[in-house]
Protein backbone atom coordinates (compact mmCIF):
# COMPACT_ATOMS: atom_id res chain seq x y z
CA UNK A 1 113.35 115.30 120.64
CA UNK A 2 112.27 112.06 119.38
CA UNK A 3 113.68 109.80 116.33
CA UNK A 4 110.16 109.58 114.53
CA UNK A 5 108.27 112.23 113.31
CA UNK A 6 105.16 113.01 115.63
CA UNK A 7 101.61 111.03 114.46
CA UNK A 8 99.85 114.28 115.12
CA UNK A 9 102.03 116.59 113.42
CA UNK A 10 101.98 114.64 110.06
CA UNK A 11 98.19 114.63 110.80
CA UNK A 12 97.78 117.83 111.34
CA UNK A 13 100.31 118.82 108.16
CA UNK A 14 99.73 116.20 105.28
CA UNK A 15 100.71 118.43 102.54
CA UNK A 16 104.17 118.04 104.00
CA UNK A 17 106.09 114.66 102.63
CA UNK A 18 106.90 112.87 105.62
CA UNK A 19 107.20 109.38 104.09
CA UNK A 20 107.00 108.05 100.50
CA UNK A 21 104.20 105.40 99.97
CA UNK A 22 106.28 102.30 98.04
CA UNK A 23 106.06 98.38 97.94
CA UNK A 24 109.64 98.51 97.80
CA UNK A 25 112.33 97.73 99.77
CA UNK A 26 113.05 101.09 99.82
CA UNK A 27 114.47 103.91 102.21
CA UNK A 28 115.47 107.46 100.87
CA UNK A 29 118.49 108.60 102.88
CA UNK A 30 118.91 112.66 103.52
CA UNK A 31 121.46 114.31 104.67
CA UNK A 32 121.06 118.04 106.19
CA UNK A 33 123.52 120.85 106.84
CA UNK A 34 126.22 120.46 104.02
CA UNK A 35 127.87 120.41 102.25
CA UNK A 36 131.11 120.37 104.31
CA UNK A 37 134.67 119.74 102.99
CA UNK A 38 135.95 117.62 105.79
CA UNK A 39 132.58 115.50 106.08
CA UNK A 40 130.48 115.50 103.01
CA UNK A 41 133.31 113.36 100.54
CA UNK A 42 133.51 110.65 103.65
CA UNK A 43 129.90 110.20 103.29
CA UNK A 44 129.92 110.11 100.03
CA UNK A 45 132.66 107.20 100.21
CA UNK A 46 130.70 105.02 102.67
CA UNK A 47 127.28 105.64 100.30
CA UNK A 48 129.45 104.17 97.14
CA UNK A 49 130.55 101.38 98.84
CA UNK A 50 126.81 100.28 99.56
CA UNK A 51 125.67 101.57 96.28
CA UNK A 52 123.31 103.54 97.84
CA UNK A 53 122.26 107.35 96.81
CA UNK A 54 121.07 110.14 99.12
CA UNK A 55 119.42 113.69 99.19
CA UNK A 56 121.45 116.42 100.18
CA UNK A 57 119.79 119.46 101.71
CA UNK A 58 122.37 121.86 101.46
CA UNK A 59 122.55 125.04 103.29
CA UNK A 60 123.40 127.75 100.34
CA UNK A 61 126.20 129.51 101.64
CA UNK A 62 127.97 126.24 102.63
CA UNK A 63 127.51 125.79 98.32
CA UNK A 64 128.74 129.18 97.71
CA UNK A 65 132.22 128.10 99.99
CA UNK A 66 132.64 124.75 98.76
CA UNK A 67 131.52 124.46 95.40
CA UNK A 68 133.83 121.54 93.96
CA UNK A 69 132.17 119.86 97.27
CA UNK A 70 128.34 120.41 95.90
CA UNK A 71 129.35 119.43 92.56
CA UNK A 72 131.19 116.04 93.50
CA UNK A 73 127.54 115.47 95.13
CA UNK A 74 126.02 115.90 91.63
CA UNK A 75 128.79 114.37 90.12
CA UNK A 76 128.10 110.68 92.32
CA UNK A 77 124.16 110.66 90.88
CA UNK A 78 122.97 112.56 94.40
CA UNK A 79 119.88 115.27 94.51
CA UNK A 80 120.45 117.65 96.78
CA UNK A 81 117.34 120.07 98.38
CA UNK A 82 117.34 123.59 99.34
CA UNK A 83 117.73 124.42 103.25
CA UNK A 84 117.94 128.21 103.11
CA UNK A 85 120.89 130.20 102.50
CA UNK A 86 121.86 131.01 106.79
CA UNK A 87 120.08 127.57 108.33
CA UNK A 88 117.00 130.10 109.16
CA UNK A 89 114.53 129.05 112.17
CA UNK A 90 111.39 129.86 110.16
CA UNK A 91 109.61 130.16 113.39
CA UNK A 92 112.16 132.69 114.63
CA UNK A 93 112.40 134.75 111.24
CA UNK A 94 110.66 137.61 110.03
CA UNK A 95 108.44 135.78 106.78
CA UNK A 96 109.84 138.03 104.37
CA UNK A 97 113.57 137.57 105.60
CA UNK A 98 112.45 133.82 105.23
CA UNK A 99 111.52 133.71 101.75
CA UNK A 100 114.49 135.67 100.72
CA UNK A 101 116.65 133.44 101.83
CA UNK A 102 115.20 130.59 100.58
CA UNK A 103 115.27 132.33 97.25
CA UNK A 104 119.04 133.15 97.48
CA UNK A 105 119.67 129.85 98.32
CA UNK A 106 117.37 128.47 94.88
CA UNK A 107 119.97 130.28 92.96
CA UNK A 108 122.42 127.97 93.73
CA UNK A 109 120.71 124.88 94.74
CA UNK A 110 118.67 124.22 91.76
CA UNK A 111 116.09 121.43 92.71
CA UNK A 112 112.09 121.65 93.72
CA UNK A 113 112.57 119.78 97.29
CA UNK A 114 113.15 122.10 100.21
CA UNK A 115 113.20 120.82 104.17
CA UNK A 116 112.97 123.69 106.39
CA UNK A 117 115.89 123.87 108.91
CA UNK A 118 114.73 122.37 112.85
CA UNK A 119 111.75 121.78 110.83
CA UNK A 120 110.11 124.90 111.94
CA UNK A 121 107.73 125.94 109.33
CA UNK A 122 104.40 127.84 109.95
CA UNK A 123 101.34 126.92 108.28
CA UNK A 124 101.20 130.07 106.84
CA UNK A 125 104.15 129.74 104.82
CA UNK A 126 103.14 126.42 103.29
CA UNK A 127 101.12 127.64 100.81
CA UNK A 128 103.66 130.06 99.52
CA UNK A 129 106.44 127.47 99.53
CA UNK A 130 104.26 125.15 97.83
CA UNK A 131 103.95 126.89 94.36
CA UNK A 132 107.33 126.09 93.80
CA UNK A 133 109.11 123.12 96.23
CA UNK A 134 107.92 119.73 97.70
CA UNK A 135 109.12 120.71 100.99
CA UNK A 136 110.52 117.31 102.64
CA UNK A 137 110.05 116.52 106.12
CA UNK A 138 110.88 112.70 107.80
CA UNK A 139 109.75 109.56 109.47
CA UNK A 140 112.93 109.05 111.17
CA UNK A 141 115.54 111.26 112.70
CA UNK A 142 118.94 109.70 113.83
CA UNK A 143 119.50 112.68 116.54
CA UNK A 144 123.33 112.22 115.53
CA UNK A 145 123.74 115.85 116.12
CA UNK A 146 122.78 115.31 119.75
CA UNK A 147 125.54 115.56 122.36
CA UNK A 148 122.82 113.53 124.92
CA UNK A 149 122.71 111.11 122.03
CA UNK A 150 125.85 108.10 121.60
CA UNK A 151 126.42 106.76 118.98
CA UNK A 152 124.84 103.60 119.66
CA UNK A 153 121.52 105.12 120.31
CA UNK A 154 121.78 107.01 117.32
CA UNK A 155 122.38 103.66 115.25
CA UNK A 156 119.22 102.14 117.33
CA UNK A 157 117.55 105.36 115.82
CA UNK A 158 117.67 104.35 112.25
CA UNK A 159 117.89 100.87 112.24
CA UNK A 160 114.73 100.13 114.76
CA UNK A 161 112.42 102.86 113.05
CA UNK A 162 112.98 102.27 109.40
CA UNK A 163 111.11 100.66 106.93
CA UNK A 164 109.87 100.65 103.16
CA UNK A 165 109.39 104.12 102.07
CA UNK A 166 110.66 105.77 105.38
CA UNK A 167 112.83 109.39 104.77
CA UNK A 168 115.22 109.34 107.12
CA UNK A 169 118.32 112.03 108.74
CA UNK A 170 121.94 112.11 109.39
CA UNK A 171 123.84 115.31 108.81
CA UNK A 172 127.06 116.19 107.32
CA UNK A 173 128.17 118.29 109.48
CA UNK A 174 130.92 118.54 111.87
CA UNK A 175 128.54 118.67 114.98
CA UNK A 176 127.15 115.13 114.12
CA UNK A 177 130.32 113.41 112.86
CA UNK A 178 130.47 111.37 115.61
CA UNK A 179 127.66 109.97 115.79
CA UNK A 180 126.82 109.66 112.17
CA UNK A 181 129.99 108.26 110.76
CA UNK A 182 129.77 105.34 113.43
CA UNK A 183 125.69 104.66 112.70
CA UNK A 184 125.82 105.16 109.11
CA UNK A 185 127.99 102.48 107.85
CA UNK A 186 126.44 100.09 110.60
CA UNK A 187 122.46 101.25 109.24
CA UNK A 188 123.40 100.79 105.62
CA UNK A 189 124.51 97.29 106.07
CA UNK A 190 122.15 96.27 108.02
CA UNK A 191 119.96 96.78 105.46
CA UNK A 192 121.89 95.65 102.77
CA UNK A 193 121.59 92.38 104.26
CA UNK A 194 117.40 93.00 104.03
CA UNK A 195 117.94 93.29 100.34
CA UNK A 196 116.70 96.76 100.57
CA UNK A 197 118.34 99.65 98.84
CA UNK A 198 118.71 103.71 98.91
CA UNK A 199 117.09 105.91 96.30
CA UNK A 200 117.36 109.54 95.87
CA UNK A 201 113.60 111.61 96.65
């Protein structure tokens, strides 16, 4: 997998927000998976001590476990996105099944952005989705989740693709902690020093 998103995908899908168009210095940091009780109030540490703010996209039953975790996101001046309810494969589930779960998820993840999960979405399900969420894609993937990926790479990830407007993903999850507590910290001040900062979408 690569750490940008495809030219010919976001050509092909331009409906999708891939990157926001700004004469800032600015990047919007996202963070998938979450939230997660051991990871989510680290991250949330290391973001206040670069003043920087983040979207979550939180996978809904992950809310429904942890809620004092989702609310200390709200709490810190974060957005957070809907990512379905189970982490669905939208390429892998039944449409219906799909939009159900995105649904159960909205009821407890109350925001108009949605990324879908791998991001597998068809182009059939755009429209639908459309009505009601900005559904958030990227410019730059970290790959911290990646067991082929150290964390070194992953910090050349971020910090070599990134520029004004560019979305870019870690995770808070357990599967990427690795990786994504030793890049983040590293990308943030890096970019700190470029006198840029980190908005919410």
């Amino acid at each position: 997998m690569k750490s940008t998103a495809p030219y010919l995908l976001r050509m092909i899908l331009p409906q999708l927000t891939w990157e926001v168009k700004t004469d800032e210095r600015k990047i919007f940091l996202t963070f998938d998976d979450g939230p997660n009780p051991e990871i989510t109030p680290r991250v949330l540490e290391i973001l206040d001590n670069y003043q920087a703010k983040a979207t979550f996209f939180c996978v809904g039953e992950n809310v429904e476990r942890y809620p004092e975790v989702y609310r200390l996101l709200l709490e810190k001046g974060h957005r957070t996105g809907n990512h379905t309810y189970n982490h669905l494969n939208g390429w892998k589930t039944p449409r219906d099944e799909y939009y159900d779960n995105i649904e159960k998820c909205g009821r407890l993840v109350d925001s108009v952005l949605f990324r879908p999960p791998y991001g597998r979405i068809y182009f059939r399900h755009i429209p639908y989705l459309k009505m009601k969420y900005r559904i958030i894609m990227w410019s730059v993937l970290s790959l911290d989740f990646s067991k082929k990926v150290s964390p070194e790479q992953c910090l050349h990830n971020v910090v070599n693709n990134s520029r004004p407007g560019s979305i870019v993903v870690f995770h808070d999850s357990k599967k990427a902690a690795e990786n994504m507590f030793y890049a983040l910290p590293k990308f943030l001040e890096h970019f700190r020093k470029k006198d840029f900062t980190f908005s919410v979408l």
